[in-house]
C-alpha atoms as a PDB file:
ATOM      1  CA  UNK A   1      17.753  51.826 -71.605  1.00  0.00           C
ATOM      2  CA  UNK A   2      19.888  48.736 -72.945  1.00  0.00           C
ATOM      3  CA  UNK A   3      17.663  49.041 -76.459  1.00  0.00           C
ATOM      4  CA  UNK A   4      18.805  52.883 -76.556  1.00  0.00           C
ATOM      5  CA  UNK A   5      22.066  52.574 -76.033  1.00  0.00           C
ATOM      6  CA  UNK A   6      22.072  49.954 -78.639  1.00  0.00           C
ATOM      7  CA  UNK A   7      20.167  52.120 -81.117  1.00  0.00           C
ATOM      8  CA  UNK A   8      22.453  54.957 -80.649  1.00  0.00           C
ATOM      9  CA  UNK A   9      26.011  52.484 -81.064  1.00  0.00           C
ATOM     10  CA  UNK A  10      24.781  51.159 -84.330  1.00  0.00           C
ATOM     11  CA  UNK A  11      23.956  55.200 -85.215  1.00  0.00           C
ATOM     12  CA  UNK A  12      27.475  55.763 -84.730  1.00  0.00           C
ATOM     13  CA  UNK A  13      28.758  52.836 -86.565  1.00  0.00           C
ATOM     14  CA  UNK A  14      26.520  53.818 -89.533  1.00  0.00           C
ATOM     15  CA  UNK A  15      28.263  57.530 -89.494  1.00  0.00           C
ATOM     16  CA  UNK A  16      31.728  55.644 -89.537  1.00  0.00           C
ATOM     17  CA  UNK A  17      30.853  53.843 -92.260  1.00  0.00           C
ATOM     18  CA  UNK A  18      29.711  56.310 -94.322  1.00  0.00           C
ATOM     19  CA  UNK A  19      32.455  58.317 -93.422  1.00  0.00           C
ATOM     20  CA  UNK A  20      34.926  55.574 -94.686  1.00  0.00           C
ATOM     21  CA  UNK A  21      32.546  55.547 -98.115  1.00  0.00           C
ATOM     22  CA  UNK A  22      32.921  59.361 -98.900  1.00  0.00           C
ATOM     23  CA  UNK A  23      33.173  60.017-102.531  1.00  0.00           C
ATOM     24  CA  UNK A  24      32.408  56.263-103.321  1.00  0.00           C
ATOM     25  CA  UNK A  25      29.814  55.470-105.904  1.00  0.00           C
ATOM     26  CA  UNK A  26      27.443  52.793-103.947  1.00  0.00           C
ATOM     27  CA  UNK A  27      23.647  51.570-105.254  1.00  0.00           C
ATOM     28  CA  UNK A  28      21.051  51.929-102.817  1.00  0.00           C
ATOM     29  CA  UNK A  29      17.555  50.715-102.704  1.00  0.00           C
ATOM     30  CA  UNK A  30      14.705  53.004-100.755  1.00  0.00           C
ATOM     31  CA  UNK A  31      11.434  51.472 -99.862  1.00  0.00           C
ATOM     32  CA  UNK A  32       8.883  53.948-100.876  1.00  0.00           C
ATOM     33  CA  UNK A  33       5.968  52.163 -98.989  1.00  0.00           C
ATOM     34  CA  UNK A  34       2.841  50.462-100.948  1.00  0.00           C
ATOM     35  CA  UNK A  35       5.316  48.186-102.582  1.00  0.00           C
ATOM     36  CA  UNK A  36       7.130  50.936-104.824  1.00  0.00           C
ATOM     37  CA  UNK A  37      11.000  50.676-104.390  1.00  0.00           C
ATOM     38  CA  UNK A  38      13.518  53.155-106.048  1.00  0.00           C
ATOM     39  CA  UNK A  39      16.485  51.931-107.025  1.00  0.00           C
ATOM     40  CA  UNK A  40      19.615  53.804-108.328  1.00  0.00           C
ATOM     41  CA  UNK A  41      23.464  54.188-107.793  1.00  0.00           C
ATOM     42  CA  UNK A  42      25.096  57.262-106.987  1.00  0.00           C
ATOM     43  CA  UNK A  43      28.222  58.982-105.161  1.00  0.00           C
ATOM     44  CA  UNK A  44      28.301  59.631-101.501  1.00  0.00           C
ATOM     45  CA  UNK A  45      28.517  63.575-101.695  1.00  0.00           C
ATOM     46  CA  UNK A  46      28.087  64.875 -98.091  1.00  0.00           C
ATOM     47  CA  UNK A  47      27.978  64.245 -94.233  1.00  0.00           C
ATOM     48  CA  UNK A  48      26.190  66.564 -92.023  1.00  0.00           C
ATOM     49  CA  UNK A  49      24.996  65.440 -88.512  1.00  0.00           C
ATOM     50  CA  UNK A  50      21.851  64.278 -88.898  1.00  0.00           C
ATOM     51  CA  UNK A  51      21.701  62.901 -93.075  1.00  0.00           C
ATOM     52  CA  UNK A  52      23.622  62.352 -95.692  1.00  0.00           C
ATOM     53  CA  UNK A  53      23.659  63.233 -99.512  1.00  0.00           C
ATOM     54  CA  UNK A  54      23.600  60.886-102.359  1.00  0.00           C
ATOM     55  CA  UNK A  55      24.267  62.950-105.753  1.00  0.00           C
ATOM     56  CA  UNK A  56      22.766  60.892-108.780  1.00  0.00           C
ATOM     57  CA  UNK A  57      23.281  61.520-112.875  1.00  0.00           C
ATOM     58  CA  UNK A  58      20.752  60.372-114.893  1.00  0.00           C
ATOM     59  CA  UNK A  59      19.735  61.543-118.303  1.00  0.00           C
ATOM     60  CA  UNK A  60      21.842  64.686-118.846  1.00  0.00           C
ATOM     61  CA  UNK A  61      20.466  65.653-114.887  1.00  0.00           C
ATOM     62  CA  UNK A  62      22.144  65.911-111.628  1.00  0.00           C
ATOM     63  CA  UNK A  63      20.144  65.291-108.408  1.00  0.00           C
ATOM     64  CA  UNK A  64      20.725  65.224-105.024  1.00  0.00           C
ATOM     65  CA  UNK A  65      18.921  62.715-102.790  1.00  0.00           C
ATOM     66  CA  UNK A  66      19.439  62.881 -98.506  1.00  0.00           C
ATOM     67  CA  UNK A  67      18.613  60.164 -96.403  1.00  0.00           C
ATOM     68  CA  UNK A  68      18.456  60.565 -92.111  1.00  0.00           C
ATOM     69  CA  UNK A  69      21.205  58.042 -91.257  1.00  0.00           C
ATOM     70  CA  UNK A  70      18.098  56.333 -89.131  1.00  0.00           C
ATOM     71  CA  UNK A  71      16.737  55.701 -92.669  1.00  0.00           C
ATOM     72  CA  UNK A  72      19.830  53.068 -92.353  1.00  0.00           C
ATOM     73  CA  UNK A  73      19.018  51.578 -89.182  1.00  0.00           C
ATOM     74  CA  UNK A  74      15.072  50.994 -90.019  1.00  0.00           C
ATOM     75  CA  UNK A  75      16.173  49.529 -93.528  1.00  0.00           C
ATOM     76  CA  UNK A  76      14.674  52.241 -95.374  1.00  0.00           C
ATOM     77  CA  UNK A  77      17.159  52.799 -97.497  1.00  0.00           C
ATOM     78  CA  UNK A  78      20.059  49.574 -98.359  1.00  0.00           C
ATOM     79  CA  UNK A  79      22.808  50.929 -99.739  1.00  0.00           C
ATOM     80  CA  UNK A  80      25.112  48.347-101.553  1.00  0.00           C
ATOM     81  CA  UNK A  81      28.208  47.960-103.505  1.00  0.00           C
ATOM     82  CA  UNK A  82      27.410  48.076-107.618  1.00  0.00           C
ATOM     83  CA  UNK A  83      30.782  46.255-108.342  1.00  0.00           C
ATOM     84  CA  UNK A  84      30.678  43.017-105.657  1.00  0.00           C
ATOM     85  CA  UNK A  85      27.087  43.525-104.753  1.00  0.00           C
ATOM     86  CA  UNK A  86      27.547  43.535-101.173  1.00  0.00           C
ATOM     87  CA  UNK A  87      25.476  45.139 -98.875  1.00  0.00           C
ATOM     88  CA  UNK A  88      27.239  48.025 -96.731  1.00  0.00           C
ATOM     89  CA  UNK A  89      25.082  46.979 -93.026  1.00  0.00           C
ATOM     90  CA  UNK A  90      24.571  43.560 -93.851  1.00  0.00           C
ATOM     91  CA  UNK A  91      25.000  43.721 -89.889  1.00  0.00           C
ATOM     92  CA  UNK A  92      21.681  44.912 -89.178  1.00  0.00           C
ATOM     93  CA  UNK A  93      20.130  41.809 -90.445  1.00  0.00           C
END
């Protein structure tokens, strides 16, 4: 029960922090399995309940990318800062 409760605190403190980066351009880095990673930076667009949107511009294109806010917790998906580099949950380590 302790492991779920745990799970479900650091959910929570995930959404805050998002919430705090709304609008923010961040990188992020998504493990696509088999070794391929993506890697690109983007702007925090949305927050719904369960995932969140990452709009991306790249070659005259706009795309939207959503990741579940677990995608966070099972390092999935890092999102980081592109200025100072540093990683948003560096306190799931």
């Amino acid at each position: 029960m302790d492991d779920y409760m745990s799970h479900i605190d650091a959910l929570t403190r995930i959404k805050q922090t998002l919430q705090s980066c709304l609008g923010r351009r961040m990188r992020f880095r998504t493990n696509l399995g088999r070794c391929r990673v993506l890697e690109k930076e983007g702007v925090l667009e949305e927050l719904h309940p369960n995932l969140f949107v990452i709009r991306i511009e790249e070659d005259d294109c706009e795309r939207r990318i959503t990741y579940t806010y677990s995608d966070i917790l099972t390092r999935i998906v890092q999102l980081t800062d592109p200025v100072t580099d540093t990683d948003f949950f560096s306190w799931l380590n």
